[in-house]
Structures are given as structure tokens and as C-alpha cells.
Protein backbone atom coordinates (compact mmCIF):
# COMPACT_ATOMS: atom_id res chain seq x y z
CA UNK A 1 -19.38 -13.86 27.25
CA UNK A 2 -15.93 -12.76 28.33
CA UNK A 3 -13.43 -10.74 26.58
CA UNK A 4 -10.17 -12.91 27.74
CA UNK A 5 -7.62 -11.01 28.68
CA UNK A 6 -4.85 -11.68 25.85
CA UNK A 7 -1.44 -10.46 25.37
CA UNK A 8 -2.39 -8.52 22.63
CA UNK A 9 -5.46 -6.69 24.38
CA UNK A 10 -3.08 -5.93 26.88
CA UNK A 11 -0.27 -4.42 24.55
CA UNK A 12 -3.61 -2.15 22.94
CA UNK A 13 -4.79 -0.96 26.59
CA UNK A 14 -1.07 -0.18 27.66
CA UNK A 15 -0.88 1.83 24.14
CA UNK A 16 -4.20 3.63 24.36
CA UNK A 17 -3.13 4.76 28.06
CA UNK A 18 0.10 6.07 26.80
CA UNK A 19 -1.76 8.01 23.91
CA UNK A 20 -4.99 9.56 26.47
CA UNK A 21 -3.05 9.50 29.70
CA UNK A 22 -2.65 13.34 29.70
CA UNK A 23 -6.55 13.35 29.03
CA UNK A 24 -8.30 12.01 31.90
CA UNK A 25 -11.37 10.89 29.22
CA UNK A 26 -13.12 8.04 29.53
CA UNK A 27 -12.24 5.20 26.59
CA UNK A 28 -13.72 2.13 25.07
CA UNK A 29 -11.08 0.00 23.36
CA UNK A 30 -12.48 -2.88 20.55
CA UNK A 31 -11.14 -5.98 19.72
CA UNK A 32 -8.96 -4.44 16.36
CA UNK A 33 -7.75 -1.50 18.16
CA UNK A 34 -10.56 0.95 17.55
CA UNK A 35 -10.81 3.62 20.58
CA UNK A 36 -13.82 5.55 21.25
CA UNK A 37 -13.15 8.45 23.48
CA UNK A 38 -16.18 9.28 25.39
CA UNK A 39 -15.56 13.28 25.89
CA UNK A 40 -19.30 13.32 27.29
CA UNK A 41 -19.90 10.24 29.20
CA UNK A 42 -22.95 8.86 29.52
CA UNK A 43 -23.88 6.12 32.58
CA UNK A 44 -23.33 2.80 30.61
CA UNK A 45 -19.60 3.48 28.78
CA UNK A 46 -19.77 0.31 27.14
CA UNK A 47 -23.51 1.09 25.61
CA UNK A 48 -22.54 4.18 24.53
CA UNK A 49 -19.50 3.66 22.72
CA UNK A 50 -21.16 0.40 21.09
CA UNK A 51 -23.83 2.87 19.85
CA UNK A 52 -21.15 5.27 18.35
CA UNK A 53 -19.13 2.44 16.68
CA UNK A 54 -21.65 0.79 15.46
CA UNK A 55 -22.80 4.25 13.45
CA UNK A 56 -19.18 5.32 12.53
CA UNK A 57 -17.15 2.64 12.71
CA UNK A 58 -18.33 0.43 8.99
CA UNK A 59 -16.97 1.65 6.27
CA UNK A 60 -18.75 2.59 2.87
CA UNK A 61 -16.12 3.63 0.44
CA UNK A 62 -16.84 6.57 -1.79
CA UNK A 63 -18.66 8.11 1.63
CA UNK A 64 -17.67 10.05 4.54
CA UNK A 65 -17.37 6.64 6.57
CA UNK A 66 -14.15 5.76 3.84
CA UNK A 67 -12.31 8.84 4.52
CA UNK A 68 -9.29 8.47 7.00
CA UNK A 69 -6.59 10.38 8.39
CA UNK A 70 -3.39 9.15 9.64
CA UNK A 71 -1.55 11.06 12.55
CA UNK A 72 2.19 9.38 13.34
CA UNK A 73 2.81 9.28 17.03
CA UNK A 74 5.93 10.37 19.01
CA UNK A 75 8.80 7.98 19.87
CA UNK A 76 8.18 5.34 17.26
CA UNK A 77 4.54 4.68 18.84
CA UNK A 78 3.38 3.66 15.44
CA UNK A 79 -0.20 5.73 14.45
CA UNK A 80 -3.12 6.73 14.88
CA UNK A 81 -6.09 6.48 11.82
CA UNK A 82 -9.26 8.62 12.30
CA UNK A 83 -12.60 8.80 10.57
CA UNK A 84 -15.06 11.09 10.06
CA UNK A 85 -16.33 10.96 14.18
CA UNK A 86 -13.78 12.52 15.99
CA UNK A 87 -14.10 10.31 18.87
CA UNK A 88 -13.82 7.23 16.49
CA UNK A 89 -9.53 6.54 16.74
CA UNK A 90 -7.82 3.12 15.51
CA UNK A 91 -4.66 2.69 16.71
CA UNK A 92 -1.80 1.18 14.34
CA UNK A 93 1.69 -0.24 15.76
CA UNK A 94 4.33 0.02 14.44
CA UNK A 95 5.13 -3.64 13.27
CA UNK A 96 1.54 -3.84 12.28
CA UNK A 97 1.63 -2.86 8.12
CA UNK A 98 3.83 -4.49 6.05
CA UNK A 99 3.94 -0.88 3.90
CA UNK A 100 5.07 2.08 6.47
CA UNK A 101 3.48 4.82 3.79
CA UNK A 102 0.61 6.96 5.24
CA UNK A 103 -1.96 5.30 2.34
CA UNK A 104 -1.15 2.27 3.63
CA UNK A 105 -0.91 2.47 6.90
CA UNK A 106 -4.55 4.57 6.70
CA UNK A 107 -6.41 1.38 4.59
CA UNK A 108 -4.68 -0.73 7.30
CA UNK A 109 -6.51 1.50 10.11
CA UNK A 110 -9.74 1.91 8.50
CA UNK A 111 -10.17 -1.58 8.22
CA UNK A 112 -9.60 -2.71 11.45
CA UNK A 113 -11.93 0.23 12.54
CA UNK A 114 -14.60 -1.46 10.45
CA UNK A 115 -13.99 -4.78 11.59
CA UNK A 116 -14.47 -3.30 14.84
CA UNK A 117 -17.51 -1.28 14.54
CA UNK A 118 -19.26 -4.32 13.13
CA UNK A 119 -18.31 -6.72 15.28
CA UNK A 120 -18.53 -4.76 18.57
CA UNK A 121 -16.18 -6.96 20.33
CA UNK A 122 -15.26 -4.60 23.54
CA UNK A 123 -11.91 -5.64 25.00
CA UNK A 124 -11.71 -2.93 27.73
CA UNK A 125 -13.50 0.14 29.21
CA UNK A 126 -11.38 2.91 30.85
CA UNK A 127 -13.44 4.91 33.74
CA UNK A 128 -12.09 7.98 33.80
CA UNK A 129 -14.88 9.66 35.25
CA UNK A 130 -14.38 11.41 38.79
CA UNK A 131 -16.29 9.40 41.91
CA UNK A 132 -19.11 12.46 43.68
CA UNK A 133 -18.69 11.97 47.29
């Protein structure tokens, strides 16, 4: 089944390459806004970040998997809400939580990074990789 191309996918893809432009790493963005930055790409992108996210992305409060950090981004990009993978990122924008605080803005993150790591819903897959020739 397709992943239709919405407005708001769009708006999370044109985020996520403002944040990892500078990179050149290959990404996997989810439905919610969950990243998984694939430092160490393997052949199938998609496969492999479904495998990570569906390992890190759940939450189970009072674990590892509740913990969250939040990181605000330059030029009023909004933030971003890690985990305990580094690779595992949820992106938050700026008119997304009704609460601006860190706490809240974190919960906000975490749970749309465990909405996406149980759903698995991939919106978009960013090839970074270089082409052999």
C-alpha cells in the first residue's frame, strides 16, 4: 500500500532535510515524525530502519525506552526528542505542543516516536548513499 504523499509528509521531509542536510546520511522518516538515521546503511533502507524502530521506537515507561531528551533547533525550527538509540530522532514543530516547556514538548516527542515505532508507517526514505561506478 502507498504512503500518499500529504502536505504534512511533505512539511516533515522538507524539515528532516533542513536538520541532516550538512550530513549526507541516509534517513527513514515515519508517519509521526520519527527519523531513523542510518549512519551504516545496509541494502534495504526501509527494512532496516523498520527493524530499528520497531526495537527502539515503543515506549515502556520506567525503562530506558521512556527516557527522552529534547534538543531546541536553530531559527525557531521547533525540536528535536531523542531516545535511548541514537539514531532513533522525532522531530517536533514548533506549533505542534500546546505547552512550549522542554517536559512537555519531550512527552509530546516520545509519543509520537512510539506511535511510530509501532505502527511502522514509512512516509519517505532518503538515499544518501554514493552510486559505485
Amino acid at each position: 500500500m502507498a504512503v500518499m504523499d500529504t502536505d504534512n509528509t511533505k512539511s516533515l521531509v522538507e524539515a528532516w532535510r533542513r536538520i541532516l542536510a550538512p550530513s549526507g546520511t541516509s534517513w527513514v522518516l515515519f508517519e509521526h515524525g520519527t527519523c531513523v538515521v542510518l549512519k551504516q546503511p545496509a541494502d534495504d533502507l526501509a527494512g532496516q530502519a523498520s527493524g530499528i524502530l520497531g526495537e527502539f521506537g515503543p515506549v515502556h515507561v520506567g525503562s530506558p525506552a521512556g527516557d527522552f531528551n529534547v534538543l531546541t533547533l536553530k531559527d525557531d525550527l521547533g525540536w528535536l526528542v531523542t531516545g535511548h538509540h541514537p539514531d532513533v530522532v522525532t522531530y517536533v514543530a514548533p506549533d505542534e505542543p500546546v505547552d512550549p516547556s522542554h517536559l512537555a514538548v519531550g512527552i509530546h516527542g516520545r509519543t509520537k516516536r512510539h506511535q511510530d515505532g509501532t505502527d511502522l508507517r514509512i512516509v519517505h526514505v532518503e538515499d544518501r548513499r554514493q552510486a559505485v561506478g
